[in-house]
C-alpha atoms as a PDB file:
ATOM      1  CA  UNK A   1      82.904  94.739 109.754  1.00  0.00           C
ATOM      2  CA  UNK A   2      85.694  97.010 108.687  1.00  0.00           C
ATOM      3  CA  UNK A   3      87.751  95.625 111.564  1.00  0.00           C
ATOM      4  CA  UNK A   4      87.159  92.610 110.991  1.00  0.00           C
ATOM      5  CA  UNK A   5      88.138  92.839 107.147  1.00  0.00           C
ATOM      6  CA  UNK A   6      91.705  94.224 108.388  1.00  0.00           C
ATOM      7  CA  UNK A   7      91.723  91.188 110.679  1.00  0.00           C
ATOM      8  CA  UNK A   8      91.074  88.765 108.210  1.00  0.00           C
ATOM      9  CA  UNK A   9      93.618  90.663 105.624  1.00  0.00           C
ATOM     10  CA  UNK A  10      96.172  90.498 108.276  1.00  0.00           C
ATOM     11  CA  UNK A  11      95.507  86.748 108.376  1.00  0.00           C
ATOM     12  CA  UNK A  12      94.936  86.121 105.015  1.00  0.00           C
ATOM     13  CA  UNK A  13      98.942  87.294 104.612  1.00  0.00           C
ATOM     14  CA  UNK A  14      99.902  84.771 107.272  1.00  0.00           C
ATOM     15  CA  UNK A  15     101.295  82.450 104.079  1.00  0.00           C
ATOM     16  CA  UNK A  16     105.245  82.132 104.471  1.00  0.00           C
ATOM     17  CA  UNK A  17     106.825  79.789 101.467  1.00  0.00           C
ATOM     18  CA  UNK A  18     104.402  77.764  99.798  1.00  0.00           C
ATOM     19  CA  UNK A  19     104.775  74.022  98.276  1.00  0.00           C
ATOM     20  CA  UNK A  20     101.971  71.380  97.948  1.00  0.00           C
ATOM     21  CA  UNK A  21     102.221  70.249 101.426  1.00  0.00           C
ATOM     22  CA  UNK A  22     102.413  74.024 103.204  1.00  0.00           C
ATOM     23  CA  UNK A  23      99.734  74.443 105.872  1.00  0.00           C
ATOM     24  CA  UNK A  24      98.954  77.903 104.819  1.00  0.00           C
ATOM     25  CA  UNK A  25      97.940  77.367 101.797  1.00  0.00           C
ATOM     26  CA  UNK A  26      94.038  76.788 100.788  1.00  0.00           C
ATOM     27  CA  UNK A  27      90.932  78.709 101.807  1.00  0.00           C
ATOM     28  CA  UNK A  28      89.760  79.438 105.382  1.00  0.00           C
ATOM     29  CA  UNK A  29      87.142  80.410 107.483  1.00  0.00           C
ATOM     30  CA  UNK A  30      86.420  82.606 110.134  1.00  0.00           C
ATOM     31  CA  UNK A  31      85.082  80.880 113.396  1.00  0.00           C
ATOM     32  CA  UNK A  32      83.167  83.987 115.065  1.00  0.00           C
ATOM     33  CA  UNK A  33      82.791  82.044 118.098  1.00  0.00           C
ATOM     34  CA  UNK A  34      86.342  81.150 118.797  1.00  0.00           C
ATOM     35  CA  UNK A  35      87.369  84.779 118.454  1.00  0.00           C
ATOM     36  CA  UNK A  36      87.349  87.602 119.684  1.00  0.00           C
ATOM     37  CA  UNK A  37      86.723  90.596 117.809  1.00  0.00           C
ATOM     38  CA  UNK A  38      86.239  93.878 118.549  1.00  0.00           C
ATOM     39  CA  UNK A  39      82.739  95.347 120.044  1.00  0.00           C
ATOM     40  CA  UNK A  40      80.312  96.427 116.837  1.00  0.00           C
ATOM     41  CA  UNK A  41      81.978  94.297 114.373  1.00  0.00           C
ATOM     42  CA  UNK A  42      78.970  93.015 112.198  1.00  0.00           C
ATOM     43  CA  UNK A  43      80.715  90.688 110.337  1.00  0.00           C
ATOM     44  CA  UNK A  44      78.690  87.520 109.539  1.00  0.00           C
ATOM     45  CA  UNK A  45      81.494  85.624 106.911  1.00  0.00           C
ATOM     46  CA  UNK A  46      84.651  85.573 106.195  1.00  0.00           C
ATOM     47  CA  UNK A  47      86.221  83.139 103.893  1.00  0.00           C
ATOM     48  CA  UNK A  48      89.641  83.605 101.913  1.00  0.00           C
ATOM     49  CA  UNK A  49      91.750  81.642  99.562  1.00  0.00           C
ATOM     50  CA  UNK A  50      95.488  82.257  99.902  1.00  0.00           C
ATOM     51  CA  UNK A  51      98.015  81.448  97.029  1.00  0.00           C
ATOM     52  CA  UNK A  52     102.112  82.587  97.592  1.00  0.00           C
ATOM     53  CA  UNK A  53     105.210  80.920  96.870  1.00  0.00           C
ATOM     54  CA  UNK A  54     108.572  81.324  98.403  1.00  0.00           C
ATOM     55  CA  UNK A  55     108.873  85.289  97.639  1.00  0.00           C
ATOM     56  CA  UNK A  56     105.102  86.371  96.912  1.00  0.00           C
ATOM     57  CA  UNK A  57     101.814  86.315  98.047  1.00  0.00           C
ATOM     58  CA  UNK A  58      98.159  86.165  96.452  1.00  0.00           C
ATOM     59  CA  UNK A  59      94.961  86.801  98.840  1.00  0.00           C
ATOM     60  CA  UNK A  60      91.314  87.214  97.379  1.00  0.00           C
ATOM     61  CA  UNK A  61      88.885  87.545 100.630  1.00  0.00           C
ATOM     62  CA  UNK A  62      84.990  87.432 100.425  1.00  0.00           C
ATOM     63  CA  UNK A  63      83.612  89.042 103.757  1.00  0.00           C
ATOM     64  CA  UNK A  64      79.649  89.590 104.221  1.00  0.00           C
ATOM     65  CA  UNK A  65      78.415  91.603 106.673  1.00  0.00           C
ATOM     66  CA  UNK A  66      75.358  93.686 106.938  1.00  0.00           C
ATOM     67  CA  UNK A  67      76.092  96.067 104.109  1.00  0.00           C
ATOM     68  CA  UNK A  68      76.627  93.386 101.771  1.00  0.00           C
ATOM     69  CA  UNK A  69      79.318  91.220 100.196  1.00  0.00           C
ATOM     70  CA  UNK A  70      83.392  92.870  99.679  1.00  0.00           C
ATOM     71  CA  UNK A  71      85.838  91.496  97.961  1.00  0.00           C
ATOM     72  CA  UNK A  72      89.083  92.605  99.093  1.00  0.00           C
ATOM     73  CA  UNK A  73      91.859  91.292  97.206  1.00  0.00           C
ATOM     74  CA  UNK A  74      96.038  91.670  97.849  1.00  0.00           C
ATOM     75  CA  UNK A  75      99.502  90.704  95.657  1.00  0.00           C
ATOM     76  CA  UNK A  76     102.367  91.352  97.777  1.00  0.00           C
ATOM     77  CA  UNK A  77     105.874  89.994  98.747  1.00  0.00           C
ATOM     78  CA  UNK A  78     107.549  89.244 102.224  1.00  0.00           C
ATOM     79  CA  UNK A  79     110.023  91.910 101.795  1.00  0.00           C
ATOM     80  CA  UNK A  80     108.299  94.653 104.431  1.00  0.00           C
ATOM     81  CA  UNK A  81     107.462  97.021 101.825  1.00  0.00           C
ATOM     82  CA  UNK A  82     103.896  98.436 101.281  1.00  0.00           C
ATOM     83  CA  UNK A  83     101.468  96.758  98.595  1.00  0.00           C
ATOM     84  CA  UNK A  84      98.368  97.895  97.510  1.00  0.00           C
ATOM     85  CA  UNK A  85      95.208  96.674  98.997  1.00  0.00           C
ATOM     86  CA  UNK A  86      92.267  96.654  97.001  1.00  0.00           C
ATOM     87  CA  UNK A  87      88.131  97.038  98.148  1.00  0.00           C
ATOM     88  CA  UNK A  88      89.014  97.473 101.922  1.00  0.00           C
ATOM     89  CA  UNK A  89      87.930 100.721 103.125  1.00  0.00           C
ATOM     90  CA  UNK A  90      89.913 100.977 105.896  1.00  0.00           C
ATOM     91  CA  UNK A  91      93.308 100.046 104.345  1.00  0.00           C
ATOM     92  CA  UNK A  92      94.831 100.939 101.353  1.00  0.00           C
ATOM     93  CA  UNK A  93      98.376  99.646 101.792  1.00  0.00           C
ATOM     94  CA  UNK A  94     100.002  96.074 103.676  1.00  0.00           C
ATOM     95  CA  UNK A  95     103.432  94.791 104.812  1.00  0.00           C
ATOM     96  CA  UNK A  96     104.663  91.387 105.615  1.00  0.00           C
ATOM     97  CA  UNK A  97     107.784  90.189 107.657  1.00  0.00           C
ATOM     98  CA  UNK A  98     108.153  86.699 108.024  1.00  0.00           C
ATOM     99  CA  UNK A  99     109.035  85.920 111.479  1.00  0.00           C
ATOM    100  CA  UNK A 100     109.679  82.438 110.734  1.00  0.00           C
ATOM    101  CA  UNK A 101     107.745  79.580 108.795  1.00  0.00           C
ATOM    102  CA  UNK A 102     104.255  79.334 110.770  1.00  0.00           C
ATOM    103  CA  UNK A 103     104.470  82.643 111.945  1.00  0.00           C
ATOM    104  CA  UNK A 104     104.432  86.365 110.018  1.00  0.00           C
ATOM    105  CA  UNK A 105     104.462  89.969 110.630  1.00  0.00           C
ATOM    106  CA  UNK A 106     101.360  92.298 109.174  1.00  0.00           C
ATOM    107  CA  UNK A 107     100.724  96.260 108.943  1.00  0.00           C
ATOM    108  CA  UNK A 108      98.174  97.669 107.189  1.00  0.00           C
ATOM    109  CA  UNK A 109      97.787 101.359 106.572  1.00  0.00           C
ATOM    110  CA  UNK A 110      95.168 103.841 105.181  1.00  0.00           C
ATOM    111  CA  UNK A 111      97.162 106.582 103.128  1.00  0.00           C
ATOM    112  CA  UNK A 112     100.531 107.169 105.493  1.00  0.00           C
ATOM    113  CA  UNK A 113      98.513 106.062 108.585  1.00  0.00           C
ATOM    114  CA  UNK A 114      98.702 102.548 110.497  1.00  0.00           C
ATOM    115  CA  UNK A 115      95.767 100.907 110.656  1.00  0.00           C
ATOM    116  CA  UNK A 116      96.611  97.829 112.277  1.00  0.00           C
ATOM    117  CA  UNK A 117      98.782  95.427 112.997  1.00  0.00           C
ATOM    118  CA  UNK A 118      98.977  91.615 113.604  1.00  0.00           C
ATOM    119  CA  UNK A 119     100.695  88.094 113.957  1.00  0.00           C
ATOM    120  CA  UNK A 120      99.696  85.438 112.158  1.00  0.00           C
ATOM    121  CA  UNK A 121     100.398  81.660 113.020  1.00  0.00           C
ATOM    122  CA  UNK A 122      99.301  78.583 111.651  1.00  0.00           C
ATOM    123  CA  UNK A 123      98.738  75.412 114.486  1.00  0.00           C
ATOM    124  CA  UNK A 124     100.623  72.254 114.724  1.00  0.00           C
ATOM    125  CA  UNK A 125      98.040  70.306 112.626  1.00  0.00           C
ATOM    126  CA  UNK A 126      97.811  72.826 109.968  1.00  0.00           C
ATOM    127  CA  UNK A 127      94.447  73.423 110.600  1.00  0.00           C
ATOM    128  CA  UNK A 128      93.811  76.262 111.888  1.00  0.00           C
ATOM    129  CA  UNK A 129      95.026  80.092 111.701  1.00  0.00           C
ATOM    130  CA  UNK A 130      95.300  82.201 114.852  1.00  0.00           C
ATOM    131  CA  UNK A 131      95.818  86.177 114.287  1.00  0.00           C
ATOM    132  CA  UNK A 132      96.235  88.285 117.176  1.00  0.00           C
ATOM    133  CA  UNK A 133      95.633  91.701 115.843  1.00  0.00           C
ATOM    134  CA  UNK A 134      95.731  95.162 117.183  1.00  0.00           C
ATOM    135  CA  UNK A 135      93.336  97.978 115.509  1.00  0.00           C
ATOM    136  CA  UNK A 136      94.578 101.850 115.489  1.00  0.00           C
ATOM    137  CA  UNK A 137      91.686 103.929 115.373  1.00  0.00           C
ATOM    138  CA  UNK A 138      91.079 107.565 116.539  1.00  0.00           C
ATOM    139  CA  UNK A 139      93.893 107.392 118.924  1.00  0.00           C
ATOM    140  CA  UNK A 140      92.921 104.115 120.337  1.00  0.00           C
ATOM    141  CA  UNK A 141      94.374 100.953 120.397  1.00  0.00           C
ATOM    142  CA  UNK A 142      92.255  97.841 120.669  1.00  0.00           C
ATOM    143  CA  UNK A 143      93.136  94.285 120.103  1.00  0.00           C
ATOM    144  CA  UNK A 144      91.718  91.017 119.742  1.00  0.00           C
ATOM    145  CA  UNK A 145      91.865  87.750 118.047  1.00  0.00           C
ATOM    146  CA  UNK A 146      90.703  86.050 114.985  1.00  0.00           C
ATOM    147  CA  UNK A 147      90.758  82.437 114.524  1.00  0.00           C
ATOM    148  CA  UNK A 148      89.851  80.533 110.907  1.00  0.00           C
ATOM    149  CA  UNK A 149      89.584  76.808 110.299  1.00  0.00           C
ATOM    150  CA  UNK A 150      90.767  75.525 107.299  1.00  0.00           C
ATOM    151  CA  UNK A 151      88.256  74.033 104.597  1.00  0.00           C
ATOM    152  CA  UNK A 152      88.071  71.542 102.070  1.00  0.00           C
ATOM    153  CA  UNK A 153      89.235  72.455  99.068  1.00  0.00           C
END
């Protein structure tokens, strides 16, 4: 679950410049069986409503798993500096890069420690997210990738 949340931050900060017509914006969805997470994750939901402009970024995430429902919630610019991340357990701090409009940069870290990090890229029909993450964990590296659907608003 906690990997998962750090997956779904990372992707929940996939919003470059938004305008009406952006395909980041709006909520989304984790599709468990078009990704691939890591072994043990026990996530069962994951749905997230992004809101960012040209400089900023607003991300308020609901994942349930089998300990319950977590809010984790994130307001942060595309500058590459740290922002605080609030009710994820396994990071405390995030960083965006934009690498160019459908596609951005993410790091997460817990205290001065990397956590994880990730590209996020929205398809073609603006319907779907894609985050290819990798997780830092007691000297390990292992990576995977999360795909959400959009939803109705």
């Amino acid at each position: 679950m906690l990997l998962l949340r750090i997956l779904s931050l990372l992707l929940l900060l996939a919003v470059p410049a938004l305008g009406a017509d952006n395909p980041f914006t709006g909520t989304w969805k984790l599709n468990r069986a078009k990704s691939s997470l890591l072994p043990g994750d026990t996530t069962k939901s994951d749905v997230y409503r992004t809101v960012a402009d040209e400089s900023t970024i607003k991300v308020n995430e609901y994942v349930t798993d089998d300990k319950g429902v977590h809010n984790i919630t994130v307001d942060a610019k595309f500058d590459g500096k740290d922002y605080p991340v609030k009710g994820d357990l396994m990071s405390d701090s995030v960083s965006y890069q934009r690498v160019n409009a459908n596609r951005i940069k993410v790091t997460t870290k817990k205290g001065a420690q990397i956590t994880a990090k990730a590209s996020a890229a929205v398809s073609r029909n603006g319907r779907v997210i894609i985050v290819h993450f990798t997780v830092y964990s007691q000297g390990k590296a292992q990576s995977g990738t999360s795909v959400y659907e959009k939803q109705p608003d």
